[in-house]
N, C-alpha and C. Protein backbone atom coordinates (compact mmCIF):
# COMPACT_ATOMS: atom_id res chain seq x y z
N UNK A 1 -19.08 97.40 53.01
CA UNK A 1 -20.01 97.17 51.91
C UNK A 1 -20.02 95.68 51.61
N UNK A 2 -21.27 95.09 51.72
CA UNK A 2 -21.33 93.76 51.06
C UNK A 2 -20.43 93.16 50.03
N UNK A 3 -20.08 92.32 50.03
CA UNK A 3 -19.47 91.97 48.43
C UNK A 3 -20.14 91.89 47.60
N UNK A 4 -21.30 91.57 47.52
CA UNK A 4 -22.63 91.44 46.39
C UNK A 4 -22.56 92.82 45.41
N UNK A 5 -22.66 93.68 46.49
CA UNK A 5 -23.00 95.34 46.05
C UNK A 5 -22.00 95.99 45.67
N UNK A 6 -20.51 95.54 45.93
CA UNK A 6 -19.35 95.93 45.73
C UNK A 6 -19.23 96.14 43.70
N UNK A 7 -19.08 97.79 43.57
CA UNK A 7 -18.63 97.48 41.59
C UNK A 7 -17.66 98.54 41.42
N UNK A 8 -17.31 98.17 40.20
CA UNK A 8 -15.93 99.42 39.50
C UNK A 8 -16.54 100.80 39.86
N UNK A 9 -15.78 101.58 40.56
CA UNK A 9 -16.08 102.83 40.60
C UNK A 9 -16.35 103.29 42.14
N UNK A 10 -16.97 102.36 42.53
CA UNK A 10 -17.18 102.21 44.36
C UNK A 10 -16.06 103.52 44.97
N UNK A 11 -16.92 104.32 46.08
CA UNK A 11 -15.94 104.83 46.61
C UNK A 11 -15.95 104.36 47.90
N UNK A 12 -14.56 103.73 48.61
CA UNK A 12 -14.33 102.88 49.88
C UNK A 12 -13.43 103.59 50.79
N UNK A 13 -13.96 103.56 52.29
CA UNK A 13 -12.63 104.24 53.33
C UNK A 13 -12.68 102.46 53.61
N UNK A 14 -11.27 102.20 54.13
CA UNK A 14 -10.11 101.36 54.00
C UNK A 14 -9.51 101.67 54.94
N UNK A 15 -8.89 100.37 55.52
CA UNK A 15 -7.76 100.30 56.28
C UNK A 15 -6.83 99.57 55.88
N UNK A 16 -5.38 99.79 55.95
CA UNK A 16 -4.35 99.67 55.42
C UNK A 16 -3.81 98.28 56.06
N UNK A 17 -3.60 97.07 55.46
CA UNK A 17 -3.21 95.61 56.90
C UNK A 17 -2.22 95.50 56.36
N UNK A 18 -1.16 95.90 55.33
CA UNK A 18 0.14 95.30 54.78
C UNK A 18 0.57 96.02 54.02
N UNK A 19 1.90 96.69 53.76
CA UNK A 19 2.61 97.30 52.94
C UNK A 19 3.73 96.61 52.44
N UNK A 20 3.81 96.71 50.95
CA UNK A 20 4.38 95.49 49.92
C UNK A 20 5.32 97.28 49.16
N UNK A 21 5.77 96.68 48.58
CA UNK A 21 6.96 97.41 48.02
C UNK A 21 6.12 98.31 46.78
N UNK A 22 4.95 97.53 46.23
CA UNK A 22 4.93 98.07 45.59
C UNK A 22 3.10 98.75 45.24
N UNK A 23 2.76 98.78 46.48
CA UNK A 23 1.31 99.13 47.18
C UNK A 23 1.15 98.82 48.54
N UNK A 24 -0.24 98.61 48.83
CA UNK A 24 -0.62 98.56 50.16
C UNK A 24 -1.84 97.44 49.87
N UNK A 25 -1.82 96.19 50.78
CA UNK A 25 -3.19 95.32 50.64
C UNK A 25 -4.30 96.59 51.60
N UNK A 26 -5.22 96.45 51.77
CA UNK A 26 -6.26 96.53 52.61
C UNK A 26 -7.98 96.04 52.94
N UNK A 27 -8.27 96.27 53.96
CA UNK A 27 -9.35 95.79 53.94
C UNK A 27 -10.57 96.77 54.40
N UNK A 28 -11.70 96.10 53.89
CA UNK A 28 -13.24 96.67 54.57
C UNK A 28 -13.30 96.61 55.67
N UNK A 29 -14.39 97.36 56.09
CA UNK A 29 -14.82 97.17 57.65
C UNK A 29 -15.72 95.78 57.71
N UNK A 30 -16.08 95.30 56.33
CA UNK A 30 -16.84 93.37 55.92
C UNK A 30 -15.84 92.59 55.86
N UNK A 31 -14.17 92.93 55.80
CA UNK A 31 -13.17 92.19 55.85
C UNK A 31 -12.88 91.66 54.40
N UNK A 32 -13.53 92.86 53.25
CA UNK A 32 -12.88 92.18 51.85
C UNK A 32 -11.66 92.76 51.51
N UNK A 33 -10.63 92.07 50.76
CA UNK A 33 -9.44 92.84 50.99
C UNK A 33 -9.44 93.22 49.60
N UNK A 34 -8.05 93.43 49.16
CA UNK A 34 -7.70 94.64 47.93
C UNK A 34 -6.92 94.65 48.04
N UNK A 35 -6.13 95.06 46.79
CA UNK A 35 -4.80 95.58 46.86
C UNK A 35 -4.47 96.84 45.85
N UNK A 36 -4.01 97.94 46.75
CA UNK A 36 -4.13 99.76 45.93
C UNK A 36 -2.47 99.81 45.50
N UNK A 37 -2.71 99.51 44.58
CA UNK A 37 -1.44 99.95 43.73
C UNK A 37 -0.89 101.10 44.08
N UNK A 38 0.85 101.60 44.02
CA UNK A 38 1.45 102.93 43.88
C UNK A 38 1.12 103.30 45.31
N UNK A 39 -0.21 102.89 46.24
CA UNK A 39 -0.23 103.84 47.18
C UNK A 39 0.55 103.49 48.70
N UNK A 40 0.93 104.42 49.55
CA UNK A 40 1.59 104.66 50.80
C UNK A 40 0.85 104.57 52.34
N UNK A 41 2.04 104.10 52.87
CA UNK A 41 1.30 104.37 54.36
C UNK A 41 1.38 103.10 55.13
N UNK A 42 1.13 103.10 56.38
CA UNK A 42 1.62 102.49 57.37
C UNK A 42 0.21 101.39 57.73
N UNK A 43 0.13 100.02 58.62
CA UNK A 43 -0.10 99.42 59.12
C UNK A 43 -1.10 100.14 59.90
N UNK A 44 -2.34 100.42 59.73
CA UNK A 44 -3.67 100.32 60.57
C UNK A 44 -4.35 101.88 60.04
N UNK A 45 -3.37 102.37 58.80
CA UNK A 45 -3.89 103.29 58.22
C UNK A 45 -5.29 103.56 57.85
N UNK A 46 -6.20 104.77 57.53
CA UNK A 46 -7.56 104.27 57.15
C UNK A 46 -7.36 105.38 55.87
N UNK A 47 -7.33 105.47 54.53
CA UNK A 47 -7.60 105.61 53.17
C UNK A 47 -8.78 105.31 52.41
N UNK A 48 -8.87 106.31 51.43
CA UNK A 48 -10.43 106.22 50.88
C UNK A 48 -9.88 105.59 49.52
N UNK A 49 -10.42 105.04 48.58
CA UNK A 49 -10.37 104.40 47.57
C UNK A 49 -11.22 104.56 46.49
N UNK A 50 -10.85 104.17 45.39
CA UNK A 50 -12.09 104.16 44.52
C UNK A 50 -11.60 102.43 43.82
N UNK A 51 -12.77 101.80 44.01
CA UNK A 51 -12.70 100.19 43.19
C UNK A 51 -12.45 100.28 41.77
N UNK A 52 -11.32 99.71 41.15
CA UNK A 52 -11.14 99.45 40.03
C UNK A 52 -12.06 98.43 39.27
N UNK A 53 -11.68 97.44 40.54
CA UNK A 53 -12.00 95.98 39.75
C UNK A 53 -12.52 94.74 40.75
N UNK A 54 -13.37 94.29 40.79
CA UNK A 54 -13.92 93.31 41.78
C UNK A 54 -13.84 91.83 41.61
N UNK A 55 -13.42 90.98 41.97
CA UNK A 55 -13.06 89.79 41.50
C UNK A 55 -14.10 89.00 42.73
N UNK A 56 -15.22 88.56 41.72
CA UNK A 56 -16.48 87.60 42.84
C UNK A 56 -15.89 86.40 43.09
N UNK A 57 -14.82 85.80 42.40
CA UNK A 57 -14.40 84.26 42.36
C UNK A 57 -13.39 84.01 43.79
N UNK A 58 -12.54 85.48 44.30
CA UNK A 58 -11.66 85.38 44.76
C UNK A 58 -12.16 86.31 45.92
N UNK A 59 -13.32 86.94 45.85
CA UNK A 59 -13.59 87.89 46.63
C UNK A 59 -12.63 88.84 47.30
N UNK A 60 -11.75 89.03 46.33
CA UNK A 60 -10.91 90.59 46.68
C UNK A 60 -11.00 91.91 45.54
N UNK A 61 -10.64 92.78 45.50
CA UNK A 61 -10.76 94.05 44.61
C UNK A 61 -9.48 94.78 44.12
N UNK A 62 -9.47 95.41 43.18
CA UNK A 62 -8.05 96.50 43.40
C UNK A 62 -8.65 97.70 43.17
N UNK A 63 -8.11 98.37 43.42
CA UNK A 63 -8.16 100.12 43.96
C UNK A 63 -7.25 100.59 43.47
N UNK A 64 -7.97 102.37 43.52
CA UNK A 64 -7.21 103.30 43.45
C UNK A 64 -7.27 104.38 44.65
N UNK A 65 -6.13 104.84 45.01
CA UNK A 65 -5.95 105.94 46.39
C UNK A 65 -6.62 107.16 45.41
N UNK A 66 -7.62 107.97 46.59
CA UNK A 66 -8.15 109.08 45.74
C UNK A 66 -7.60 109.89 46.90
């Protein structure tokens, strides 16, 4: 999904590029990344999301694992 078109509520499949202790970063198939709080899983994972929050300045998002 574009970043333009990207808003709170968005539902996103995701792939998983980094697992942090205390979530997972990931990215679009447009290469915007995110970071999903609380959620699990391994390195090249693909997870659906729902957008919390979109940050245009920094062009990344945070999520929630649905």
């Amino acid at each position: 999904m574009p970043e333009s078109l990207m808003r709170s509520g968005d539902v996103l499949d995701v792939t998983v590029d980094k697992v942090l202790p205390f979530g997972v970063l990931v990215a679009t198939k447009d290469g915007t990344h995110g970071l999903v709080r609380g959620a699990g899983g391994a390195v090249g994972d693909a997870i659906r999301v729902r957008v919390d929050e979109y940050d245009t300045a920094q062009s990344r998002f945070s999520a929630t694992a649905i």
